[in-house]
N, C-alpha and C. Protein backbone atom coordinates (compact mmCIF):
# COMPACT_ATOMS: atom_id res chain seq x y z
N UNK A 1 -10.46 -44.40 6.34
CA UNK A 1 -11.30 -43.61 7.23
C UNK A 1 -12.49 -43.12 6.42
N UNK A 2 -13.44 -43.19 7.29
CA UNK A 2 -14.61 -42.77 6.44
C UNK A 2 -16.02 -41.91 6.60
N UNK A 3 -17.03 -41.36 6.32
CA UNK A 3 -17.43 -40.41 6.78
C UNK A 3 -19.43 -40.73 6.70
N UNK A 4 -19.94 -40.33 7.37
CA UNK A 4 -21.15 -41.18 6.93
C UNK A 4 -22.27 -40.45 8.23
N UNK A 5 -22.97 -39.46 6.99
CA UNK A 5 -23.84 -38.46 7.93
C UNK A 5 -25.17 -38.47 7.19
N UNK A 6 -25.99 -38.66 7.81
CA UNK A 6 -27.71 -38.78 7.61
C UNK A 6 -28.29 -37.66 8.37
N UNK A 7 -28.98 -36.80 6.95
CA UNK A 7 -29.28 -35.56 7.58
C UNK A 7 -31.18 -35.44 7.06
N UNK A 8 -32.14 -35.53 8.15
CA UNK A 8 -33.37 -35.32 7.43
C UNK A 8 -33.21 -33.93 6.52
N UNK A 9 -34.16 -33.67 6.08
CA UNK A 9 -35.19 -32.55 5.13
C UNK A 9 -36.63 -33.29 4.87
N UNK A 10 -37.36 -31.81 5.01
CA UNK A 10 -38.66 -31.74 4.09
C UNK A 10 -38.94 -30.88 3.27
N UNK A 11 -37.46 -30.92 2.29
CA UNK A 11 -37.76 -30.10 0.90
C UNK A 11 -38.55 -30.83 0.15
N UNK A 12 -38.89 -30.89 -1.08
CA UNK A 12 -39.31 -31.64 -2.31
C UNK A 12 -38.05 -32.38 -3.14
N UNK A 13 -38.10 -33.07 -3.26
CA UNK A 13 -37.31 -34.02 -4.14
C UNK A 13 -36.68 -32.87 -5.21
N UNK A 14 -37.61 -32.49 -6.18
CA UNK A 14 -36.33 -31.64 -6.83
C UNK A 14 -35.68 -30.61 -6.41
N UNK A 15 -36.27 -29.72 -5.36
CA UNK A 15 -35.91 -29.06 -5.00
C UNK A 15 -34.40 -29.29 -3.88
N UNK A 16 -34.26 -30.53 -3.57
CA UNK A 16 -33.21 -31.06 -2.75
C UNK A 16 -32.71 -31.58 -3.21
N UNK A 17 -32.33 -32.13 -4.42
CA UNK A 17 -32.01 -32.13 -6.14
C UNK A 17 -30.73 -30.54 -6.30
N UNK A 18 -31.47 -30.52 -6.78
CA UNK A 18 -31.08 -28.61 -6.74
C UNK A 18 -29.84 -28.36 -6.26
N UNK A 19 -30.62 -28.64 -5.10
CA UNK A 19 -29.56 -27.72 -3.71
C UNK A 19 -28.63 -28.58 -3.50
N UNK A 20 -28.03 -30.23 -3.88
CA UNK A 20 -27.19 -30.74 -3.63
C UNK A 20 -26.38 -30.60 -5.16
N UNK A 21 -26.72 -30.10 -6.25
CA UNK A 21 -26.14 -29.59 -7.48
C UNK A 21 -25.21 -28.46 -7.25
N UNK A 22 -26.15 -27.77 -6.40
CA UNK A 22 -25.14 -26.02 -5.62
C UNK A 22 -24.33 -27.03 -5.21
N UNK A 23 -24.03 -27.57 -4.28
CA UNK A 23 -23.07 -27.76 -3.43
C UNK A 23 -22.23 -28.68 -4.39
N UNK A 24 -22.07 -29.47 -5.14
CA UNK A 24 -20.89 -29.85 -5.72
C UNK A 24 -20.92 -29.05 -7.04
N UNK A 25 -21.44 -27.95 -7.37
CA UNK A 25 -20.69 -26.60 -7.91
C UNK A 25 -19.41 -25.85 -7.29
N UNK A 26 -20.35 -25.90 -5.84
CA UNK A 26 -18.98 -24.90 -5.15
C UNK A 26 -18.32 -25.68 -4.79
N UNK A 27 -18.17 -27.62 -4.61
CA UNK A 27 -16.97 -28.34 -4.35
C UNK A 27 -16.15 -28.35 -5.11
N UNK A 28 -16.38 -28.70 -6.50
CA UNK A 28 -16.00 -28.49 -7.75
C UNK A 28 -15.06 -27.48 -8.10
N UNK A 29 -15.68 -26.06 -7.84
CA UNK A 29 -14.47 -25.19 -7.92
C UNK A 29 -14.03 -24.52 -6.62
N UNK A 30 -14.12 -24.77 -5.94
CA UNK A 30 -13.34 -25.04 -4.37
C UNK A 30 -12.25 -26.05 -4.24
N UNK A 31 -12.53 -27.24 -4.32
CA UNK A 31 -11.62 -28.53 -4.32
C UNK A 31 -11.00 -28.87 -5.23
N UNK A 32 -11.46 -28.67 -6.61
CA UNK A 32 -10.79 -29.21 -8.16
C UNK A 32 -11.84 -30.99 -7.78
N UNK A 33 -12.68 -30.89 -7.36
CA UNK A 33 -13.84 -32.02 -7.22
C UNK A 33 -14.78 -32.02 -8.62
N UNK A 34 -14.89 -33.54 -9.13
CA UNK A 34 -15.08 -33.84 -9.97
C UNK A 34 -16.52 -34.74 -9.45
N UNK A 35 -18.18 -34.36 -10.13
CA UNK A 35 -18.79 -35.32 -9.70
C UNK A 35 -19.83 -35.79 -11.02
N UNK A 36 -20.74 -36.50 -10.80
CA UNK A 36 -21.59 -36.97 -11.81
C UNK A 36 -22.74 -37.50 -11.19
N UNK A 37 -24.05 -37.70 -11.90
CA UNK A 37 -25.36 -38.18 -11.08
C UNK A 37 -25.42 -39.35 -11.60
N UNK A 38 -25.99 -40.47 -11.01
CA UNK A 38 -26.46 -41.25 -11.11
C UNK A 38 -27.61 -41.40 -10.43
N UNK A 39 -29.33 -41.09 -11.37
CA UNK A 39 -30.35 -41.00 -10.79
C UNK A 39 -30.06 -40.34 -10.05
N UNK A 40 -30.49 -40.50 -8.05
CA UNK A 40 -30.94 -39.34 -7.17
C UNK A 40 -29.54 -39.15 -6.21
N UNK A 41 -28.51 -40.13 -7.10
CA UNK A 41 -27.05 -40.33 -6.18
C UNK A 41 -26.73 -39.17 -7.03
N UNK A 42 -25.67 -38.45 -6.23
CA UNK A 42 -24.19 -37.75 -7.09
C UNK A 42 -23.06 -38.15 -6.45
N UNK A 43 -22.07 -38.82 -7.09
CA UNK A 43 -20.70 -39.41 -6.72
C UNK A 43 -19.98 -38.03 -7.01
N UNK A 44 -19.04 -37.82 -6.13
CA UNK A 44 -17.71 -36.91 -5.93
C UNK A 44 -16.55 -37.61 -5.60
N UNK A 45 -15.43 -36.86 -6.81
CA UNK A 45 -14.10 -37.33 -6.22
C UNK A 45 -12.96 -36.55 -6.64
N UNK A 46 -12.20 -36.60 -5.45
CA UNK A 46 -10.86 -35.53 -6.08
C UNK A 46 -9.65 -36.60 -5.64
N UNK A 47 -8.40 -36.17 -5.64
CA UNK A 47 -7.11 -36.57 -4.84
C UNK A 47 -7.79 -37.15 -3.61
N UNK A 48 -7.47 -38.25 -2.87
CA UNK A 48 -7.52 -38.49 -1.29
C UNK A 48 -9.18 -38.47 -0.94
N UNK A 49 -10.32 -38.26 -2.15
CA UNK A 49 -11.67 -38.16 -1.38
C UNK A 49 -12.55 -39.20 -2.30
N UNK A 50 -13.26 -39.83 -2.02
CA UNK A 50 -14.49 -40.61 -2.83
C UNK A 50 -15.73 -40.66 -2.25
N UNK A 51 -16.70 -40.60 -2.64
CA UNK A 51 -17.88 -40.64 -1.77
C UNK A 51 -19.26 -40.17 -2.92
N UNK A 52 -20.25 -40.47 -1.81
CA UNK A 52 -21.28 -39.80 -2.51
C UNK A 52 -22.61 -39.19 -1.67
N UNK A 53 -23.53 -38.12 -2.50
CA UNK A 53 -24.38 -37.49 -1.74
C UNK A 53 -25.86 -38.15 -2.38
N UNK A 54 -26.61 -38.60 -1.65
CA UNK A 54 -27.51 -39.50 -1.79
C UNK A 54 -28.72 -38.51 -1.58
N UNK A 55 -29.70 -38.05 -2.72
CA UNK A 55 -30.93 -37.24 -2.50
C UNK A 55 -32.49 -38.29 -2.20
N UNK A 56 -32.74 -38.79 -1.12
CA UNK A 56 -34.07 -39.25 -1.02
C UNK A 56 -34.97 -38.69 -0.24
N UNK A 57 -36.34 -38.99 -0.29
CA UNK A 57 -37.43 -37.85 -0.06
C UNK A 57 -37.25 -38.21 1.94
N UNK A 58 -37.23 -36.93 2.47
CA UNK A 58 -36.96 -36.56 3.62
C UNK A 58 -35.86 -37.01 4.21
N UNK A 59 -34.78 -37.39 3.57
CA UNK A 59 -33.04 -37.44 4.15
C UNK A 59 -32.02 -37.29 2.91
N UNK A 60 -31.35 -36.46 3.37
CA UNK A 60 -29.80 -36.50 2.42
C UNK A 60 -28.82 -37.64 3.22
N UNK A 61 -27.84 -38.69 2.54
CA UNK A 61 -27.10 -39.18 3.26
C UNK A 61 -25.58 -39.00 2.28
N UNK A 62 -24.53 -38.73 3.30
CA UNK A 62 -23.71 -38.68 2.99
C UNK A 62 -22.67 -39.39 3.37
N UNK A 63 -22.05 -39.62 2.53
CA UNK A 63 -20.91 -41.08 2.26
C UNK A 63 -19.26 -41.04 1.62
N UNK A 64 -18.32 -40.91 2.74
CA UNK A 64 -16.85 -40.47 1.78
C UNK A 64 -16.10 -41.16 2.67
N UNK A 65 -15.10 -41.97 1.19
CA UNK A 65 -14.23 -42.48 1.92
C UNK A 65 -12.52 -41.39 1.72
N UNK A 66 -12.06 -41.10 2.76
CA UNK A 66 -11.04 -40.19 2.68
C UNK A 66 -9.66 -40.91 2.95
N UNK A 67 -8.83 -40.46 1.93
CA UNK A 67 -7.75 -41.22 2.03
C UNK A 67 -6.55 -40.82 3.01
N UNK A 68 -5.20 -41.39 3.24
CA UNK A 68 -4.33 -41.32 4.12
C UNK A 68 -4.17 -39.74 4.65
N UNK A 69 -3.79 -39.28 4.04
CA UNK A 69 -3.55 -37.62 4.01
C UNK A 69 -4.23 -36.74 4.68
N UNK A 70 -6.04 -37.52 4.22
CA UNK A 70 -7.00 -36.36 4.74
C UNK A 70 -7.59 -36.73 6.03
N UNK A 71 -6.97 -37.89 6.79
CA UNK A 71 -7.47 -38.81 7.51
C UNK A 71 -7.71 -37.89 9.21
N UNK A 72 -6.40 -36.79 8.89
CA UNK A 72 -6.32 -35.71 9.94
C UNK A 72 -7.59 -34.68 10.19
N UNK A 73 -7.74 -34.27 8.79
CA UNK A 73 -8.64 -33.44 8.57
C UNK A 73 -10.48 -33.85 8.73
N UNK A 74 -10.47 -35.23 9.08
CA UNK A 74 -12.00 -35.43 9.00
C UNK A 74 -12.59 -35.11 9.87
N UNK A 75 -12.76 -34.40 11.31
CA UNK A 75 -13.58 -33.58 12.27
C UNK A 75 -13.86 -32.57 11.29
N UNK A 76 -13.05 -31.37 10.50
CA UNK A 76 -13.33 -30.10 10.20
C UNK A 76 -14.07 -30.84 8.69
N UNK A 77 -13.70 -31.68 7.95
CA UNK A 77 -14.89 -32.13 6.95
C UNK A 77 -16.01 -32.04 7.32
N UNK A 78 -16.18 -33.37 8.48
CA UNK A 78 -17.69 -33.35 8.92
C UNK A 78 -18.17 -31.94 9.12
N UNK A 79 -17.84 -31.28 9.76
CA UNK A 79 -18.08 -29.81 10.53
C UNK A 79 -18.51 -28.93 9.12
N UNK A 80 -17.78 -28.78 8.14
CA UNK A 80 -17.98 -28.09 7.36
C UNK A 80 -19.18 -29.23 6.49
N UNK A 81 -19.55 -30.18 6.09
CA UNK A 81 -20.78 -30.97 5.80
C UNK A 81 -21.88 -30.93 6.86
N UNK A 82 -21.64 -30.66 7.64
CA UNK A 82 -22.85 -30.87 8.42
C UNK A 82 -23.46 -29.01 8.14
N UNK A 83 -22.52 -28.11 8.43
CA UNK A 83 -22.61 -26.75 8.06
C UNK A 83 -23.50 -26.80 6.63
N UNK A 84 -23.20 -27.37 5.97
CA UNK A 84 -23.91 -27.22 4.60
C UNK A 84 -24.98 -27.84 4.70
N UNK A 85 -24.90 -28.96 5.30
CA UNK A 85 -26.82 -29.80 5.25
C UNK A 85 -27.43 -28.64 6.15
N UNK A 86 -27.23 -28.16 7.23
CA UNK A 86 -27.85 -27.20 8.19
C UNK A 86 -28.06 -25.90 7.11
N UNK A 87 -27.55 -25.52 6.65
CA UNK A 87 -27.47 -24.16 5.95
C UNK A 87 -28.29 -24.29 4.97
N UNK A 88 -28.75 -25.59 4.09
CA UNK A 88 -29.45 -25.72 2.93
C UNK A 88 -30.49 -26.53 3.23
N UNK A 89 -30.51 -27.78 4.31
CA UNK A 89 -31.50 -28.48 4.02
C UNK A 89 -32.54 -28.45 5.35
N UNK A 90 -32.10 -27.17 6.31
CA UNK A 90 -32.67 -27.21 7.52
C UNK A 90 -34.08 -26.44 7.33
């Protein structure tokens, strides 16, 4: 199951940079989520989650594949990701 949300912005590149750094800070020690950049990608992954948050100039896209377990839980994922692109990149 998998998850896959395209959210505009018209922040600035670093500045939407930034703000997707906050957010796998607080995944990080929220989830026990582990991520790393590659260029304008940051890959995240814990138990049951893989994916990544993609920073390009006027869209964030987001990409997770969720495993058996969390397969229940992916309405309130999205819900709570979409909450965060709205909250930071609106």
């Amino acid at each position: 199951m998998s998850i896959s949300i395209r959210y505009p912005h018209s922040k600035p590149q670093e500045e939407a940079r930034k703000l997707a750094e906050k957010v796998a800070d607080e995944m990080s020690r929220e989830f026990s989520m582990t991520y790393r950049w590659e260029g304008d990608v940051l890959h995240f992954e814990r138990s049951g989650v893989t994916g990544q948050l993609s920073v390009v100039p006027g869209e964030v896209l987001v990409e997770a594949k969720l495993g058996f377990l969390l397969t229940a839980l992916k309405p309130r994922i999205e819900s709570e990701v979409r909450k965060f692109l709205n909250e930071n990149f609106a």
